[in-house]
N, C-alpha and C. Protein backbone atom coordinates (compact mmCIF):
# COMPACT_ATOMS: atom_id res chain seq x y z
N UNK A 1 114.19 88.90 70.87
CA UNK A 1 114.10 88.04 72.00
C UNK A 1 112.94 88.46 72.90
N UNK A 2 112.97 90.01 72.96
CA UNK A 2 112.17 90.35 73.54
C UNK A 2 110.37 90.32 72.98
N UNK A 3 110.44 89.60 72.29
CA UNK A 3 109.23 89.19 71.17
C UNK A 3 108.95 87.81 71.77
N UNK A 4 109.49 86.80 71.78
CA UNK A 4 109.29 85.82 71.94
C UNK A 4 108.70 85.52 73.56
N UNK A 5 109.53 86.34 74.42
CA UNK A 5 109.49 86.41 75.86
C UNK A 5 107.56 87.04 75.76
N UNK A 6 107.62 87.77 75.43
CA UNK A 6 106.15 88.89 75.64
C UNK A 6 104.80 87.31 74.85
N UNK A 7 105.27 86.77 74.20
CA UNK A 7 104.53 85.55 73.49
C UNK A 7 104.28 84.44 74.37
N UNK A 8 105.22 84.07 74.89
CA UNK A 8 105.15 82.99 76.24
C UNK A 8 104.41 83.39 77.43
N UNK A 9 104.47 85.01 77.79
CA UNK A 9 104.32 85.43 78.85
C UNK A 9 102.42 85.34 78.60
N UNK A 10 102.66 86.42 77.28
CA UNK A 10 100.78 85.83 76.83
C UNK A 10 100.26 84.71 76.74
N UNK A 11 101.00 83.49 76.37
CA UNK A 11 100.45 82.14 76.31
C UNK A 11 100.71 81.34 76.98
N UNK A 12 101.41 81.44 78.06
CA UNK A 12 101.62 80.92 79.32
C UNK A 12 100.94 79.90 79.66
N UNK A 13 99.53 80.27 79.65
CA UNK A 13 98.35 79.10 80.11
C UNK A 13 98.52 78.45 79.29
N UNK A 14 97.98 78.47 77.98
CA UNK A 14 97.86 77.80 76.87
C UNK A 14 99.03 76.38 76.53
N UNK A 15 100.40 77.23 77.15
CA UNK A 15 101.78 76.47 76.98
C UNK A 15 101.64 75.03 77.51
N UNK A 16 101.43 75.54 79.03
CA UNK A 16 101.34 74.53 80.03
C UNK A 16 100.29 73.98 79.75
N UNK A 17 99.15 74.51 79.59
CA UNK A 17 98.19 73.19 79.14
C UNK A 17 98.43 72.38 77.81
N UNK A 18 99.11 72.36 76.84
CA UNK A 18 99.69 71.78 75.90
C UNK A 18 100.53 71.24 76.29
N UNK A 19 101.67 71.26 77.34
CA UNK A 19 102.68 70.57 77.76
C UNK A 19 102.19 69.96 79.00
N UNK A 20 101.13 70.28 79.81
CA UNK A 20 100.75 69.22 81.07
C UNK A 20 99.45 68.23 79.77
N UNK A 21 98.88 68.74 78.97
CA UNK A 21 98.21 67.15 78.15
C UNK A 21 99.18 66.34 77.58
N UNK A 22 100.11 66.54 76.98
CA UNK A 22 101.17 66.11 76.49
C UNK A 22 101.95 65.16 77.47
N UNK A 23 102.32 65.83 78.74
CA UNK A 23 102.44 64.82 80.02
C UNK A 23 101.69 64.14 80.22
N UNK A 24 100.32 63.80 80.62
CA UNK A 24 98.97 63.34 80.60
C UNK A 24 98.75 61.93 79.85
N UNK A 25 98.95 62.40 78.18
CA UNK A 25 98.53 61.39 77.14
C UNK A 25 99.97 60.04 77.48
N UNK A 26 101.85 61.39 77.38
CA UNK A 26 102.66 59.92 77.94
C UNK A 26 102.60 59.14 79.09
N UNK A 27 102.02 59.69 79.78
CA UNK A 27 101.70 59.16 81.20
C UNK A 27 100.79 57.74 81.00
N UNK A 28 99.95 58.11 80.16
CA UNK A 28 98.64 57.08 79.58
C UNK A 28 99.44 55.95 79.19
N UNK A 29 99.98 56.21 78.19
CA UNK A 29 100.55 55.46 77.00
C UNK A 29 101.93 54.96 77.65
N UNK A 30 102.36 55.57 78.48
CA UNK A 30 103.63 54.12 79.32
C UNK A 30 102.98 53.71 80.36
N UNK A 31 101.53 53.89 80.97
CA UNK A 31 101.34 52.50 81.45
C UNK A 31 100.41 51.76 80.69
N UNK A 32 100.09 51.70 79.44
CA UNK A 32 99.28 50.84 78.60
C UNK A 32 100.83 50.32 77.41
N UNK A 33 101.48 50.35 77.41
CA UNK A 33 102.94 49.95 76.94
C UNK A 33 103.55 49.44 77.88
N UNK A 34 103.53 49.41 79.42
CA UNK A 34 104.05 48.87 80.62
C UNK A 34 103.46 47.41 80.78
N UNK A 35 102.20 47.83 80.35
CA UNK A 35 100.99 46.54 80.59
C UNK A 35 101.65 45.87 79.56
N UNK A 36 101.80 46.18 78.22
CA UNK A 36 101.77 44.83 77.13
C UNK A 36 103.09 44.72 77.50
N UNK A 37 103.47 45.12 77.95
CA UNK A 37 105.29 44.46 77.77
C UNK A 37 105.17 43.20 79.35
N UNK A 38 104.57 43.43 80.32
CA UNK A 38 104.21 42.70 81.62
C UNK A 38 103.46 41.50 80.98
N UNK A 39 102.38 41.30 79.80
CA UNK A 39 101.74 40.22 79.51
C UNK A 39 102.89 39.76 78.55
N UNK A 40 103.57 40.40 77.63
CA UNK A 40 104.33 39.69 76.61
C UNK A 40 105.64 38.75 77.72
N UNK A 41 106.39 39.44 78.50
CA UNK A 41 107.14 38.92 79.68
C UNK A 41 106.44 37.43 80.09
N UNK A 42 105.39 37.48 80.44
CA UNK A 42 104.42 36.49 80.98
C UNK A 42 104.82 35.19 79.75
N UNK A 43 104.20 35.77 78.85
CA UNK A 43 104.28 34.80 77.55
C UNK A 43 106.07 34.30 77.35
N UNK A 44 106.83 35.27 77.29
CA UNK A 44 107.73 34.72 77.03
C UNK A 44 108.49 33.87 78.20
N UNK A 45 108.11 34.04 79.35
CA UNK A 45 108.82 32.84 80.42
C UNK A 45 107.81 31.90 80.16
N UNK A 46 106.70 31.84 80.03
CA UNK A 46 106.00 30.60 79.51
C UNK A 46 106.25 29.88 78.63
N UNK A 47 106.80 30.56 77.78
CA UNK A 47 107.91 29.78 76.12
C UNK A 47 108.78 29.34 76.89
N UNK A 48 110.03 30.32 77.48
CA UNK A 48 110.87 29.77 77.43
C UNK A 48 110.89 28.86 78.92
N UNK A 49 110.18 28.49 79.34
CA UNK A 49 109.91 27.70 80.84
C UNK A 49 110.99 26.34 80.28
N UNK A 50 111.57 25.76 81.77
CA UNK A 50 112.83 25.26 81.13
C UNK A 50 113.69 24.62 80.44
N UNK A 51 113.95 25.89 79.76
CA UNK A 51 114.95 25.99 79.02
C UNK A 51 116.60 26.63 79.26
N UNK A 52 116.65 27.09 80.74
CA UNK A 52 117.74 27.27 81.66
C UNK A 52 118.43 28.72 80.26
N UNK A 53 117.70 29.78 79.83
CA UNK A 53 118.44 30.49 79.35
C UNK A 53 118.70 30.17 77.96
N UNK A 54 118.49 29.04 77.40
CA UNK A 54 118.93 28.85 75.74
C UNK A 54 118.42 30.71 75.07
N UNK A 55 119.13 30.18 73.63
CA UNK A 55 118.28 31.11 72.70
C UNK A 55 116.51 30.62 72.14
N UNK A 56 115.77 31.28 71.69
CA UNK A 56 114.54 30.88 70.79
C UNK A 56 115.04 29.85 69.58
N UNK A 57 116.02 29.71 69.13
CA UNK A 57 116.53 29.03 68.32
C UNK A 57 116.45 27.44 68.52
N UNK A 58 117.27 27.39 69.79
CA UNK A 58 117.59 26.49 70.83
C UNK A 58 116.07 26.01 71.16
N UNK A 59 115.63 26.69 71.80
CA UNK A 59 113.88 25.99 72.26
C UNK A 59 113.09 25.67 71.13
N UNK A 60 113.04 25.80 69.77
CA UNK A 60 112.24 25.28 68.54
C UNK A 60 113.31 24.23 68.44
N UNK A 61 114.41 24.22 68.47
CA UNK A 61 115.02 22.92 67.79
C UNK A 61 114.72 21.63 69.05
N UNK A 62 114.77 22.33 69.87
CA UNK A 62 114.97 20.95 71.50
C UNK A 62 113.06 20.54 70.84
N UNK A 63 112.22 21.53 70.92
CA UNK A 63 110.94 21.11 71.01
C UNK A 63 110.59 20.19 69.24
N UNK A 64 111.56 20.64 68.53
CA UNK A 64 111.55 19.72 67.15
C UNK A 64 112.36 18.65 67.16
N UNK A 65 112.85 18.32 67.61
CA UNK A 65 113.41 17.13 68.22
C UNK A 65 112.69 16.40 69.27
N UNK A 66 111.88 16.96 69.95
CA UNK A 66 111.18 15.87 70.99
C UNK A 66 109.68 15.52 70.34
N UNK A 67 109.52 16.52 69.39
CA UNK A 67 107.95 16.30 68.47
C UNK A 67 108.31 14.92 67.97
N UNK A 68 109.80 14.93 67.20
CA UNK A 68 110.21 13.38 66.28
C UNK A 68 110.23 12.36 66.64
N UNK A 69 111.06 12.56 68.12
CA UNK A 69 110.94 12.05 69.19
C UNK A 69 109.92 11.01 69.34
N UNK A 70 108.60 12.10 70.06
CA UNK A 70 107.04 11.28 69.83
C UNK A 70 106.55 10.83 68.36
N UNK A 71 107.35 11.19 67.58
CA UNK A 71 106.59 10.22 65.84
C UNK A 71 107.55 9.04 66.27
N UNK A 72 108.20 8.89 66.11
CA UNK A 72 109.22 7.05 66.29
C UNK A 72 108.22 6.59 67.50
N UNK A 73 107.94 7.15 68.55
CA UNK A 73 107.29 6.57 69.72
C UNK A 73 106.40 6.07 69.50
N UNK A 74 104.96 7.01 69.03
CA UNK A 74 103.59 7.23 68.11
C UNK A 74 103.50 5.51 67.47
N UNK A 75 104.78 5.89 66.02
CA UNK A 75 104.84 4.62 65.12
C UNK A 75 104.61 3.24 65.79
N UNK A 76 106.70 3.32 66.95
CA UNK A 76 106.18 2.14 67.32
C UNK A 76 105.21 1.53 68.28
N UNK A 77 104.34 2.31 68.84
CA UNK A 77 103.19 1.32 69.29
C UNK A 77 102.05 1.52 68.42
N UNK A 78 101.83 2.18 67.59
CA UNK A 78 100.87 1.54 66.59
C UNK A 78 101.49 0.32 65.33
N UNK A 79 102.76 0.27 65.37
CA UNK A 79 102.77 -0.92 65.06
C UNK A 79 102.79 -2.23 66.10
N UNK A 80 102.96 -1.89 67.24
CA UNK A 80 102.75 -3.05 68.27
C UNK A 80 101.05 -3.07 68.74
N UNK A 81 100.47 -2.20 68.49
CA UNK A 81 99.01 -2.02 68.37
C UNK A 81 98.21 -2.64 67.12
N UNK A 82 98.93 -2.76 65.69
CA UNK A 82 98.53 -3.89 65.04
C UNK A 82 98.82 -5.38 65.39
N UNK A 83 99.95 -5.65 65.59
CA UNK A 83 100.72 -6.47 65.72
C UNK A 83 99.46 -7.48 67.06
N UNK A 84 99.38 -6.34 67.59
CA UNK A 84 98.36 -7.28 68.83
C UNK A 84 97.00 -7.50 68.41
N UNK A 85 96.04 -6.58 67.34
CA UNK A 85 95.13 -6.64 67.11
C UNK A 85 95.02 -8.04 65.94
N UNK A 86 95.96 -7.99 65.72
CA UNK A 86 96.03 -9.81 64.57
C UNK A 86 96.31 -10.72 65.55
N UNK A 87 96.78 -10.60 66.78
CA UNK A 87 96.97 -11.78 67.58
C UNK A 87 95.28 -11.79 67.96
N UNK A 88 94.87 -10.80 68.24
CA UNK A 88 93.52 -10.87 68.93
C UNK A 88 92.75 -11.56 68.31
N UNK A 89 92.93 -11.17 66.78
CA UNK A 89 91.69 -11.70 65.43
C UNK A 89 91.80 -13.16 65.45
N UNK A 90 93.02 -13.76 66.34
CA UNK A 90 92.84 -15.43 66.23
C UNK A 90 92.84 -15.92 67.23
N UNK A 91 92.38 -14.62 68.41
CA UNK A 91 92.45 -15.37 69.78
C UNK A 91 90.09 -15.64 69.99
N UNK A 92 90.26 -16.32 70.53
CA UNK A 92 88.86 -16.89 71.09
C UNK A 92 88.23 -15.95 71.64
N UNK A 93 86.94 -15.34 70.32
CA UNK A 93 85.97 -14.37 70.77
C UNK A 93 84.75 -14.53 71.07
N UNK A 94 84.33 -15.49 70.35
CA UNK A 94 83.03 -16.02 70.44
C UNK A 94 83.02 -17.20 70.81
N UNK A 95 81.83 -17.40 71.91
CA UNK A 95 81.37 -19.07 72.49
C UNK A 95 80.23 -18.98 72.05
N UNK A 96 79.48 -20.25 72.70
CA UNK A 96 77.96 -20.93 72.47
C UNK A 96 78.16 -21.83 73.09
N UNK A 97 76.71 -22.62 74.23
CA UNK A 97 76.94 -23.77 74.71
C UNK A 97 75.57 -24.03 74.04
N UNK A 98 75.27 -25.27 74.11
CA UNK A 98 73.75 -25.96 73.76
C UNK A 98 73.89 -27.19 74.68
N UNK A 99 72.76 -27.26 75.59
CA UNK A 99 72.75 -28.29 76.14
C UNK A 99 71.39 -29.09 75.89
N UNK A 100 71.74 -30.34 76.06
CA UNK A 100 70.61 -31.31 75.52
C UNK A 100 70.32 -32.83 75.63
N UNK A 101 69.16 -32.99 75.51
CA UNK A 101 68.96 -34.45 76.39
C UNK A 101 69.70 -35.51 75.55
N UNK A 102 70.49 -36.09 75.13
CA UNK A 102 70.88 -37.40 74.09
C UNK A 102 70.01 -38.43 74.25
N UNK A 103 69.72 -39.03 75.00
CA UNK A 103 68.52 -40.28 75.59
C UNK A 103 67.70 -39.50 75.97
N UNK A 104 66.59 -40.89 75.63
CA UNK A 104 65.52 -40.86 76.36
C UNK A 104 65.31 -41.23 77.82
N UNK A 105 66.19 -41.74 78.00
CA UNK A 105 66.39 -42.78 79.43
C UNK A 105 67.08 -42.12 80.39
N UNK A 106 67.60 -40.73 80.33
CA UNK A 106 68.40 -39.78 80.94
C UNK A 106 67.45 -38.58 81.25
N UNK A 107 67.91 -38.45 82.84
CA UNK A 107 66.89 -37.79 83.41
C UNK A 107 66.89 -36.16 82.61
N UNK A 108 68.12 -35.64 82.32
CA UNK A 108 67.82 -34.29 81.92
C UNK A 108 68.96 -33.84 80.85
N UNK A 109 69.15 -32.01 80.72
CA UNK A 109 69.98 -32.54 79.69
C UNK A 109 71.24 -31.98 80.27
N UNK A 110 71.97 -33.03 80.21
CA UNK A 110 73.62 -33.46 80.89
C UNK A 110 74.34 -33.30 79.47
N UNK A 111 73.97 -33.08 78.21
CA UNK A 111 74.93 -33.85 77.08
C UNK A 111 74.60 -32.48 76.84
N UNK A 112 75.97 -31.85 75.68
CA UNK A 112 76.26 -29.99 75.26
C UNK A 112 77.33 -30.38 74.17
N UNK A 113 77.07 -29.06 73.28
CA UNK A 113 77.98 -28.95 72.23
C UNK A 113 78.56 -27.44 72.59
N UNK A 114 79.70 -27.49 72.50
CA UNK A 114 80.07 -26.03 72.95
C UNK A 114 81.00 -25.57 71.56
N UNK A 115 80.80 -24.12 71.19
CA UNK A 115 81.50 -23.74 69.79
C UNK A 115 82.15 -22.36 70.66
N UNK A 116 83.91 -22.51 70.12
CA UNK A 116 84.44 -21.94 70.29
C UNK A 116 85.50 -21.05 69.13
N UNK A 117 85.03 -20.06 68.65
CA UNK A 117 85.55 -19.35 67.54
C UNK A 117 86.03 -18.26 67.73
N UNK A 118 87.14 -17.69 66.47
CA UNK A 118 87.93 -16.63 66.72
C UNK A 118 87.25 -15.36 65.49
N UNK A 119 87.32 -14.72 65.51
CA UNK A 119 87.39 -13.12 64.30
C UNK A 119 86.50 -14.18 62.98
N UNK A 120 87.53 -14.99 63.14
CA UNK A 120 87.47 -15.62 61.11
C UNK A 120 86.41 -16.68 61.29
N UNK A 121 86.25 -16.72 62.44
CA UNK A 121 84.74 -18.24 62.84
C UNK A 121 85.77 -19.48 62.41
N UNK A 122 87.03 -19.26 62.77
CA UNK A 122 87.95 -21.04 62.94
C UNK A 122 87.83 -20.93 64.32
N UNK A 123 87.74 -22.18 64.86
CA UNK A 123 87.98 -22.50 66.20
C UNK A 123 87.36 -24.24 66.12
N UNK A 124 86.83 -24.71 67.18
CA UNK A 124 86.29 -26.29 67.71
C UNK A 124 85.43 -25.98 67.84
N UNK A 125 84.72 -27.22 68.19
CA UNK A 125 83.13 -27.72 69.04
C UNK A 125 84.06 -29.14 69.81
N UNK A 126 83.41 -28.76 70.68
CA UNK A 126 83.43 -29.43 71.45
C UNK A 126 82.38 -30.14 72.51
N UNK A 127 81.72 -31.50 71.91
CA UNK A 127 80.44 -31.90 72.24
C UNK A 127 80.74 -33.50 73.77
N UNK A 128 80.09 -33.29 74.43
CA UNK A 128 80.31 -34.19 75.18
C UNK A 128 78.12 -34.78 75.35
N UNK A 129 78.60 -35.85 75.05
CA UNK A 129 77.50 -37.13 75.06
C UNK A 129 77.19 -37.63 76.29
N UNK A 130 76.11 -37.51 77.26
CA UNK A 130 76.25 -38.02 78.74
C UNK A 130 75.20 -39.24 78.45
N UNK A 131 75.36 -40.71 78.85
CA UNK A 131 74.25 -41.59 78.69
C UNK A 131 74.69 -42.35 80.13
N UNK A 132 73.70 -43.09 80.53
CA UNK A 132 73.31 -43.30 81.70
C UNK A 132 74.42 -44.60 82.20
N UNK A 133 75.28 -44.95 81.64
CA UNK A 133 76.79 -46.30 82.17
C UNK A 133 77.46 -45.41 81.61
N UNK A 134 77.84 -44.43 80.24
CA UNK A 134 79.18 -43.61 79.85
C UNK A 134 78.72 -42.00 79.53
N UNK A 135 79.98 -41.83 79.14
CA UNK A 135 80.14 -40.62 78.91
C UNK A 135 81.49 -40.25 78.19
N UNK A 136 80.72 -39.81 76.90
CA UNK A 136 81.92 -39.69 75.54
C UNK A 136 82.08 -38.10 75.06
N UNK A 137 83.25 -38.13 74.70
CA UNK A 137 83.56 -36.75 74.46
C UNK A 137 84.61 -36.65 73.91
N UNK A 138 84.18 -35.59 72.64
CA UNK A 138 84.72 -35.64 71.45
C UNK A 138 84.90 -33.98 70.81
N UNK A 139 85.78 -33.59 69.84
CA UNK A 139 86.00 -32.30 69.46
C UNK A 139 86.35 -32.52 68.03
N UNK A 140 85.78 -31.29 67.09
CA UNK A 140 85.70 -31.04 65.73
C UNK A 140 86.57 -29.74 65.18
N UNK A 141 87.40 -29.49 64.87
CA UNK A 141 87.65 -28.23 64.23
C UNK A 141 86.84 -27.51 63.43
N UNK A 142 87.08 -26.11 63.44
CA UNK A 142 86.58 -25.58 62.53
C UNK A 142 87.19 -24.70 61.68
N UNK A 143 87.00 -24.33 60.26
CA UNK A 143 87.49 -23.42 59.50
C UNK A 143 86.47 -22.29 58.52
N UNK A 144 86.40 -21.58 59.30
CA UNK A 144 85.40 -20.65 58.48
C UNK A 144 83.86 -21.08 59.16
N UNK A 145 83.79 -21.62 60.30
CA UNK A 145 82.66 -21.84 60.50
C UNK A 145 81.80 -23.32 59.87
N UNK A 146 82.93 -24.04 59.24
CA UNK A 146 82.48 -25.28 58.86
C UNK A 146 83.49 -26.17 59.18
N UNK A 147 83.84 -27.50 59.51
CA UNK A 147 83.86 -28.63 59.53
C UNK A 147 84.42 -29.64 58.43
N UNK A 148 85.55 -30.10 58.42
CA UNK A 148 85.65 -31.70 57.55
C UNK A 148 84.56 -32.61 57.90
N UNK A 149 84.64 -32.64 59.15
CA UNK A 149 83.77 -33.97 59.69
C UNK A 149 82.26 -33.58 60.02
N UNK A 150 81.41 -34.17 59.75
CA UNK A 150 80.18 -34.06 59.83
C UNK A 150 79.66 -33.38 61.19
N UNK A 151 79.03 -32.37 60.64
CA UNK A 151 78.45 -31.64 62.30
C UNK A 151 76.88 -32.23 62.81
N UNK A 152 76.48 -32.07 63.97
CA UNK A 152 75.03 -32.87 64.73
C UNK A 152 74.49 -31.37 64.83
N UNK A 153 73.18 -31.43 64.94
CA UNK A 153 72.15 -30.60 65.11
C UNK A 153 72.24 -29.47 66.07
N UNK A 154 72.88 -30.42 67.02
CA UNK A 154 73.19 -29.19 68.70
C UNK A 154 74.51 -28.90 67.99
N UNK A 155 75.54 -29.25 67.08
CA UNK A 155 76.85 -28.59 66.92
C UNK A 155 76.42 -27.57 65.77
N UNK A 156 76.08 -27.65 64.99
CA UNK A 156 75.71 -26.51 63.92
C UNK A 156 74.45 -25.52 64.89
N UNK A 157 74.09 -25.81 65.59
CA UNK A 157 73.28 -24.68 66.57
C UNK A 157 74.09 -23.99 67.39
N UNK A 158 75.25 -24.34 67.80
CA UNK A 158 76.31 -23.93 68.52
C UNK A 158 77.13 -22.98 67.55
N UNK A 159 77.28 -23.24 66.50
CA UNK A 159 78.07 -22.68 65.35
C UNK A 159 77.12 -21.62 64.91
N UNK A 160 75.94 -21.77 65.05
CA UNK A 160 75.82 -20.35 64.22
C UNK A 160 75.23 -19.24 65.39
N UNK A 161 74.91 -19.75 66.47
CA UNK A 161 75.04 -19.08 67.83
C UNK A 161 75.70 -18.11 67.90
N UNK A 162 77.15 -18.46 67.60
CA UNK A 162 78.55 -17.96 67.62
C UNK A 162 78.67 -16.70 66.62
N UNK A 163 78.21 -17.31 65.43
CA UNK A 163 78.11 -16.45 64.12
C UNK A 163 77.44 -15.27 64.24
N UNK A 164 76.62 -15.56 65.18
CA UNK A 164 75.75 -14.20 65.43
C UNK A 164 75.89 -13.18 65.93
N UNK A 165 76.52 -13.56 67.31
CA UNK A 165 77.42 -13.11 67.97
C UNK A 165 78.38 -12.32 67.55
N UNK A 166 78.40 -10.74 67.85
CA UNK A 166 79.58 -9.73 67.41
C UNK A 166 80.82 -9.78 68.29
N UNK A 167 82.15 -9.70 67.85
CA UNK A 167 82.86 -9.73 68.46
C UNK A 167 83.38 -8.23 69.18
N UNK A 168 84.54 -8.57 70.28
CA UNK A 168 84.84 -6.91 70.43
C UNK A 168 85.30 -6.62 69.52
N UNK A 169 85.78 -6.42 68.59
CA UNK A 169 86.82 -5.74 67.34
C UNK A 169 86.15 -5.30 66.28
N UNK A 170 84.52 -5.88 65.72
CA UNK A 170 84.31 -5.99 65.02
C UNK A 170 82.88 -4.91 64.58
């Protein structure tokens, strides 16, 4: 015993400086282990933000359920987002007016063919004739950009006006 005592007494310094670095390095290392556990804390009330206490179990299933949630949602307005974009394709995108003298005897030009088409170039013309006692006015369908009934010069100028013309969608 008395061996061991006379060993300590000689290494005394040595002891304590091995046991005050030893204090030193844990000293280091629980507040750099204090720190990650203070950022992981951080993270995990940020996960579990409310969730009033559930388990991790509990917060993947609530948050996998509200993901599905938004797919049925997602779906149905992209199918009400087609659904409107085919109403659009036959709603009236393109015009054209042409206006123009019909007589000679008419001071200016009062008389127009106006083309009114959708996506597919169906729509009317619609031409009104101004002459100096009447005034006639008349409308043509269209399908594809053509006509059953014979089109006039200012109505096929109106029609391909139109044709030229990009639509929004397109």
């Amino acid at each position: 015993m008395e061996s061991i005592m006379s060993i300590l007494e000689n290494n005394l310094y040595n002891i304590v400086l091995v046991f005050g670095l030893l204090l030193f390095v844990s000293i280091i290392w629980n507040i750099i282990l204090t720190s990650q556990i203070a950022i992981l804390q951080g993270r995990y009330k940020k996960f579990m933000r409310g969730t009033s206490g559930k388990n991790i179990e509990g917060v993947i299933l609530e948050h996998l359920g509200s993901l599905q949630n938004n797919d049925v949602k997602f779906d149905a307005i992209n199918n009400k987002l087609v659904t409107v974009q085919e109403q659009l394709d036959r709603c009236i995108q393109k015009h054209s007016i042409v206006r123009y003298n019909a007589f000679n005897d008419t001071g200016s030009d009062l008389s127009y063919s106006i083309a009114l088409m959708d996506n597919f170039d169906d729509g009317i013309t619609i031409t009104g004739i101004y002459g100096r006692n009447e005034f006639i006015g008349y409308s043509k369908p269209l399908e594809g950009g053509n006509s059953s009934y014979p089109l006039s010069v200012e109505e096929q100028m109106a029609i391909s006006r139109c044709q030229k013309k990009r639509s929004n969608n397109k």
